[in-house]
Structures are given as structure tokens and as C-alpha cells.
C-alpha atoms as a PDB file:
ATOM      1  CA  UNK A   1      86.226  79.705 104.203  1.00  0.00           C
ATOM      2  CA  UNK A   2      89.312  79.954 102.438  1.00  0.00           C
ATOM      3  CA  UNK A   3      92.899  80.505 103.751  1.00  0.00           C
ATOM      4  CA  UNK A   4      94.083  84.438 103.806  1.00  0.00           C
ATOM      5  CA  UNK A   5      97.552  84.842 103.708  1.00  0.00           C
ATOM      6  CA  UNK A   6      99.277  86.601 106.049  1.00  0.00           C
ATOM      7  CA  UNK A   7     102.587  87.612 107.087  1.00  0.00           C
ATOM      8  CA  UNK A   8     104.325  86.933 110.098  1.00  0.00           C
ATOM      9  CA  UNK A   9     104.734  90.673 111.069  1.00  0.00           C
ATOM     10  CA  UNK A  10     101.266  90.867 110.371  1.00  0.00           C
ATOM     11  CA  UNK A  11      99.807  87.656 112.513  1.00  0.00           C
ATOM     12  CA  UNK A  12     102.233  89.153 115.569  1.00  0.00           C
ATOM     13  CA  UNK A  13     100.389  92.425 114.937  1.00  0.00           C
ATOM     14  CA  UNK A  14      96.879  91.438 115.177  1.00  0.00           C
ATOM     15  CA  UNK A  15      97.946  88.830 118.430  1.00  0.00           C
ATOM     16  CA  UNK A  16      98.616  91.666 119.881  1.00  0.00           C
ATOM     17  CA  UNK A  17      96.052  93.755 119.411  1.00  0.00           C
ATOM     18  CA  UNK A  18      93.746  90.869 120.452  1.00  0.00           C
ATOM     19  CA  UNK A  19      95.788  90.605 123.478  1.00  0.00           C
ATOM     20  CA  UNK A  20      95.334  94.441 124.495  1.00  0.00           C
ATOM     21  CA  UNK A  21      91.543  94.241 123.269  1.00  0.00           C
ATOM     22  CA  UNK A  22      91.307  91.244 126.008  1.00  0.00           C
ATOM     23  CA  UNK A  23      93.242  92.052 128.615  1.00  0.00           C
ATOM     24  CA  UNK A  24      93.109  95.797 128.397  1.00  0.00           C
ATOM     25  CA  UNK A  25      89.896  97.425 126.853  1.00  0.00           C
ATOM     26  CA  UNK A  26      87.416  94.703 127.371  1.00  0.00           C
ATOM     27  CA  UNK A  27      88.259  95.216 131.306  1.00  0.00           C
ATOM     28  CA  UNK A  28      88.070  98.847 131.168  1.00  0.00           C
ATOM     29  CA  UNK A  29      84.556  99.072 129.416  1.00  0.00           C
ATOM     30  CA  UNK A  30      82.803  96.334 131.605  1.00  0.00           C
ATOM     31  CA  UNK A  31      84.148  98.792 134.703  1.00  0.00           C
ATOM     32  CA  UNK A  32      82.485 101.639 132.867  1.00  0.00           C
ATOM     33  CA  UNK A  33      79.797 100.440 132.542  1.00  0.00           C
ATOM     34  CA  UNK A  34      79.229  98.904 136.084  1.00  0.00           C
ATOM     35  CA  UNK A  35      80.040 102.603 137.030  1.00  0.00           C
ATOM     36  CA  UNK A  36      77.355 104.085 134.731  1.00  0.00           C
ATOM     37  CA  UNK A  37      74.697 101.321 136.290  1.00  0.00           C
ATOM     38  CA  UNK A  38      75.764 102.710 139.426  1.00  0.00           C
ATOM     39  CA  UNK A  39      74.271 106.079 138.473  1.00  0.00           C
ATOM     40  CA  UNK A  40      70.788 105.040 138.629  1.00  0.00           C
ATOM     41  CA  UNK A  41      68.297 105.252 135.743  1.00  0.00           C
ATOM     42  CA  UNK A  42      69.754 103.529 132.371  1.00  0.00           C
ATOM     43  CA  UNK A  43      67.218 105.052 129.948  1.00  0.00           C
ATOM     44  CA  UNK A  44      68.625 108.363 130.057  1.00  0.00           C
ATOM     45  CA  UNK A  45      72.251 107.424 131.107  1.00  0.00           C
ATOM     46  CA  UNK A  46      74.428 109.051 127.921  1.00  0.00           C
ATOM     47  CA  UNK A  47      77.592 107.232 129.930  1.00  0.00           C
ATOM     48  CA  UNK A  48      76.048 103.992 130.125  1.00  0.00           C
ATOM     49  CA  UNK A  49      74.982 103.915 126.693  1.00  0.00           C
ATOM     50  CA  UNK A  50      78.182 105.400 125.423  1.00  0.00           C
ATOM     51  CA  UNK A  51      79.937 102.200 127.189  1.00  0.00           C
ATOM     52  CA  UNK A  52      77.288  99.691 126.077  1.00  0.00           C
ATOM     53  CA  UNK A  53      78.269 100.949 122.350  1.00  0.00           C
ATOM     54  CA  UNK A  54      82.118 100.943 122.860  1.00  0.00           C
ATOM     55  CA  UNK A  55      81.617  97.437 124.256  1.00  0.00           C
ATOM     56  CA  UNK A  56      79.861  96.191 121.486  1.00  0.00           C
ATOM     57  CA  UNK A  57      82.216  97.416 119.194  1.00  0.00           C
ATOM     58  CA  UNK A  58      85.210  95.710 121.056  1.00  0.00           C
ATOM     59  CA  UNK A  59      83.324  92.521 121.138  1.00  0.00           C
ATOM     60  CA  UNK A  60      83.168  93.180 117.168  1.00  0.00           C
ATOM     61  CA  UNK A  61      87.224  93.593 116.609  1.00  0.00           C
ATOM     62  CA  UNK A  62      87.686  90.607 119.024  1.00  0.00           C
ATOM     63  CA  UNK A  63      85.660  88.465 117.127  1.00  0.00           C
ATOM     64  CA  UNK A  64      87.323  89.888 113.627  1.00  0.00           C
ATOM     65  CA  UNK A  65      90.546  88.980 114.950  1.00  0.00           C
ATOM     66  CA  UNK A  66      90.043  85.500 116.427  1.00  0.00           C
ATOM     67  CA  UNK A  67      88.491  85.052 112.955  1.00  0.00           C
ATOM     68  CA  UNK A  68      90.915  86.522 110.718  1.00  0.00           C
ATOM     69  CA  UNK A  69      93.712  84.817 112.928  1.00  0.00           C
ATOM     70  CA  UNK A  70      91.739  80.998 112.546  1.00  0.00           C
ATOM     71  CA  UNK A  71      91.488  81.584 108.345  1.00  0.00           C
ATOM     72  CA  UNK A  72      95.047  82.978 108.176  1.00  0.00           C
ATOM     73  CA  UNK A  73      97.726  81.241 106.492  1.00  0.00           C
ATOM     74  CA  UNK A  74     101.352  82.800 107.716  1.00  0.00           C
ATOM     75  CA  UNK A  75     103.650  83.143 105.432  1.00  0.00           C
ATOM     76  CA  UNK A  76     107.299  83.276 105.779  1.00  0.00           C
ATOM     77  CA  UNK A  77     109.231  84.818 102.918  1.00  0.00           C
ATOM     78  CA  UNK A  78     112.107  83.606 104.692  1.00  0.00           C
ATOM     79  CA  UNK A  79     111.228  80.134 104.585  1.00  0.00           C
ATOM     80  CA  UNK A  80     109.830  79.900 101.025  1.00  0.00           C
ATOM     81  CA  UNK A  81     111.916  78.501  98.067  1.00  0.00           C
ATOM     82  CA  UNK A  82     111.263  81.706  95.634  1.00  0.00           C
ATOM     83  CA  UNK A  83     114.604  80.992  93.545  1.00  0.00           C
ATOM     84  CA  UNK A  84     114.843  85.169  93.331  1.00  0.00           C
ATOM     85  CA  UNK A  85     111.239  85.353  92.365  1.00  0.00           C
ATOM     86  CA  UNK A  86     109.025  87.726  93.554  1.00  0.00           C
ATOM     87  CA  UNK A  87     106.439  86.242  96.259  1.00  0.00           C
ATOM     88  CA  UNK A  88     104.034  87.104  98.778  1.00  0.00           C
ATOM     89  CA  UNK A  89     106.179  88.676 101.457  1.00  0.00           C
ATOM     90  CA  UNK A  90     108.684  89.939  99.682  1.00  0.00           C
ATOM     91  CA  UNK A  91     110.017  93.335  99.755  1.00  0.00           C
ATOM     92  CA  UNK A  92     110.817  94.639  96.103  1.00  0.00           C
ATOM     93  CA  UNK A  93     112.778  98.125  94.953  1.00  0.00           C
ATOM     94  CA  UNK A  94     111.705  98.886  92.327  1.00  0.00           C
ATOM     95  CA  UNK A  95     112.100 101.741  89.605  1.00  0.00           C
ATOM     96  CA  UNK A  96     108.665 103.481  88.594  1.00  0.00           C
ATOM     97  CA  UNK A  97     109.431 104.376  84.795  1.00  0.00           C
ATOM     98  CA  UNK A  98     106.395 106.545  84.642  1.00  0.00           C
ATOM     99  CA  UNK A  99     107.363 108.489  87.473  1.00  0.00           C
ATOM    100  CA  UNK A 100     111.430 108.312  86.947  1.00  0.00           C
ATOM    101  CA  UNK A 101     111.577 107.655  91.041  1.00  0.00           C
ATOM    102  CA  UNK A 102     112.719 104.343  92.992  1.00  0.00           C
ATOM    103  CA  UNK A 103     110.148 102.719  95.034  1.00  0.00           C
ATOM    104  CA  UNK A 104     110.290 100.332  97.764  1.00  0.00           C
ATOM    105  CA  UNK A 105     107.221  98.018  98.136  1.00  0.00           C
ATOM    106  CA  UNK A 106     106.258  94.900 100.442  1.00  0.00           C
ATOM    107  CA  UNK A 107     103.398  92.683  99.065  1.00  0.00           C
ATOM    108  CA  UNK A 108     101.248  91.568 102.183  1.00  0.00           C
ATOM    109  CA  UNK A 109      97.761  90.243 103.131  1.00  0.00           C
ATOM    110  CA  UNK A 110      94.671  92.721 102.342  1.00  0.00           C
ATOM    111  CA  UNK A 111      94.656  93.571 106.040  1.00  0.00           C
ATOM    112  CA  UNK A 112      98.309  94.621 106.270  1.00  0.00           C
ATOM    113  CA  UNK A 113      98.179  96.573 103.338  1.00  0.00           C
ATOM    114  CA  UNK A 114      99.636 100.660 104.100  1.00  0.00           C
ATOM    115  CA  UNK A 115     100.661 102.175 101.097  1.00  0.00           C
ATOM    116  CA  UNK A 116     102.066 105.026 103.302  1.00  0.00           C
ATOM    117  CA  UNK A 117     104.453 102.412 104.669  1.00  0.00           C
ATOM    118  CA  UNK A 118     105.308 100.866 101.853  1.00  0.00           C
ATOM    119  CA  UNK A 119     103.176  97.867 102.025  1.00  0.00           C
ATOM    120  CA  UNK A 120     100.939  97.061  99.097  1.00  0.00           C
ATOM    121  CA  UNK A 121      97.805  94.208  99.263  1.00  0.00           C
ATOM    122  CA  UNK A 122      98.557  90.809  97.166  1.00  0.00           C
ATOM    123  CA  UNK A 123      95.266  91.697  95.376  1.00  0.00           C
ATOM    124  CA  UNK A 124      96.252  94.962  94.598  1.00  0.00           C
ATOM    125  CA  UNK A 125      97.038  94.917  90.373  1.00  0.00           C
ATOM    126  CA  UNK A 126     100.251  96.294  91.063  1.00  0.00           C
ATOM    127  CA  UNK A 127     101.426  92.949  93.558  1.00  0.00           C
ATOM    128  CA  UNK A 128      99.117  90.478  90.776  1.00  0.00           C
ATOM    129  CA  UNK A 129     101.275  91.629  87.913  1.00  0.00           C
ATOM    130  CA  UNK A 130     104.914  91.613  90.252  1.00  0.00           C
ATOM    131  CA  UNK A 131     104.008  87.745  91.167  1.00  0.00           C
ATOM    132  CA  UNK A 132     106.415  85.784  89.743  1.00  0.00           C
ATOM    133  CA  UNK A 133     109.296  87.696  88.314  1.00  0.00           C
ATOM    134  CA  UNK A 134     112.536  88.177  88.553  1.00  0.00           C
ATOM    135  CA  UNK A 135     115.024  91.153  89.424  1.00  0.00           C
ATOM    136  CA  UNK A 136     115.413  93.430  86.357  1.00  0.00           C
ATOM    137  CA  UNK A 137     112.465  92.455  84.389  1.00  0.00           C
ATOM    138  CA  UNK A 138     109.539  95.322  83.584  1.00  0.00           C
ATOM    139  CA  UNK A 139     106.400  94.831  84.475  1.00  0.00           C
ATOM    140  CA  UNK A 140     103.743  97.107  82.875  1.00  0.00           C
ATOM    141  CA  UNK A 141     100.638  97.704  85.210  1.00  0.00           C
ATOM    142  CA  UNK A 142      97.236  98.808  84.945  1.00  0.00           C
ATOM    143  CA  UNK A 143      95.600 101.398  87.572  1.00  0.00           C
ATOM    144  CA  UNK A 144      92.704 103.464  87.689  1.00  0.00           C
ATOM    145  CA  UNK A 145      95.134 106.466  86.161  1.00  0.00           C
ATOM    146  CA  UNK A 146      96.442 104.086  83.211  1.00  0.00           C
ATOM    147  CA  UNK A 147      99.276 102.198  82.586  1.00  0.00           C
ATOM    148  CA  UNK A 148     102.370 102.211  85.048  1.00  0.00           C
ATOM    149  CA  UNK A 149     106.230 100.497  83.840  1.00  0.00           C
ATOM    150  CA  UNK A 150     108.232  98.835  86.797  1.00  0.00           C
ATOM    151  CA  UNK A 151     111.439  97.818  86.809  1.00  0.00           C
ATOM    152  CA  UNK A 152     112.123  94.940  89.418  1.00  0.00           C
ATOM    153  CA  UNK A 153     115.614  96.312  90.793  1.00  0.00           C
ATOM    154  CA  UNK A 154     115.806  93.820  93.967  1.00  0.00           C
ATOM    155  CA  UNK A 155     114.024  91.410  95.633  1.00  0.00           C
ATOM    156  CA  UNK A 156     114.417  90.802  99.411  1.00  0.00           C
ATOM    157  CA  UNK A 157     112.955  88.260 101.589  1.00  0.00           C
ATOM    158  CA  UNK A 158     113.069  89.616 104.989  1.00  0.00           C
END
């Protein structure tokens, strides 16, 4: 399997969720469900099977995690030699021409990606056609709704 990048704000993210899926939910559903047994007849035991099903879907995000976390490959935008380029973990402002409004963007891994907060996927077309450019160069962009101008105003590796 290939590498998926990754920030570091992102890798701390999912460590932690691991580490409250481990240490804090996987504990509380295998007491659940010792309590549910303790009811008497499983078959017909909505608790018990309730438990069973939030266990198994715990189980599921563990293993996701552990797995994303093994194929991940962190990235440091404070550590990379972008010579004022844009790369993956950088933080751009940039000016939407099509929409006459500043916008502030981070490109991160597919699984950090939140639009809402300002943090747009590397495989998003947006990030693909950003890749590699300088501040105050346009970039034109293709989405589902057309074409879309950038300007690259700053570029910030934080």
C-alpha cells in the first residue's frame, strides 16, 4: 500500500482518538456488555445487542486508525525546503476572482480535509492545480460549477 500523506496536526489527531477509542470506549462497551449478559437471555436482549454492535464498530475505527497511522507519511511544512512554493501543508490566502472575496485554505491529507475549517484535501482540483506556485501567481481551476481564478496572495508554512 502506498504512503498517505499526512500532517502533523493531523497524525496527533487521529493518536488521539485511537488513544480515547482504547483506553476509553473499548472499556466502556466490554462493561456494557458484561452488564447486558448479566440480564439473562441474549436472543432478545436489545442492550446486549445494541453493545455487541457499538463494539464492533469501535473495533472497526481502531483498526482504521492503526492502519491509516502505519501507511501515513507526516509531513512537516515546517521542515520542507518549498523555496515560497506552495506544498502539502501549507496554508495559502488567497483571492477568489470569481467570487471577489479572500480565502484562507490549508492543503492536507484526504482524511483531514474540512472545508468548513478551512482545510482542503491534496486531491481536491483546487490543492492539484495550487501545487507548485508561487505567491501572486493565478491559478485558474476547474469544479463541478466551472471554472474558478485564484490569486496566490501568501503562502505560510505553519
Amino acid at each position: 500500500m502506498s504512503k498517505v500523506p499526512l500532517t502533523v496536526t493531523g497524525a496527533e489527531q487521529l493518536k488521539a482518538e485511537l488513544q480515547r477509542l482504547k483506553t476509553g470506549e473499548r472499556p466502556r462497551i466490554i462493561q456494557a456488555i458484561a452488564e447486558a449478559r448479566a440480564h439473562g437471555d441474549l436472543s432478545e436482549n436489545a442492550e446486549y445487542h445494541a453493545a455487541k454492535e457499538q463494539q464492533s464498530f469501535i473495533e472497526g475505527r481502531i483498526v482504521d486508525i492503526e492502519n491509516k497511522l502505519a501507511n501515513a507519511q507526516i509531513i512537516d511544512p515546517l521542515k520542507v525546503n518549498a523555496n515560497g512554493r506552495v506544498v502539502f501543508g501549507a496554508t495559502l490566502d488567497l483571492m477568489d476572482e470569481s467570487a471577489q472575496a479572500e480565502v484562507t485554505y490549508q492543503i492536507v491529507g484526504d482524511d483531514e480535509a474540512d472545508i468548513a475549517r478551512g482545510k482542503i484535501s491534496i486531491s481536491s482540483p483546487i490543492a492539484r492545480s495550487l501545487i507548485g506556485k508561487e505567491a501572486g501567481e493565478v491559478v485558474e481551476v476547474r469544479v463541478p460549477g466551472g471554472v474558478r481564478r485564484y490569486e496566490i496572495l501568501d503562502i505560510r508554512y505553519v
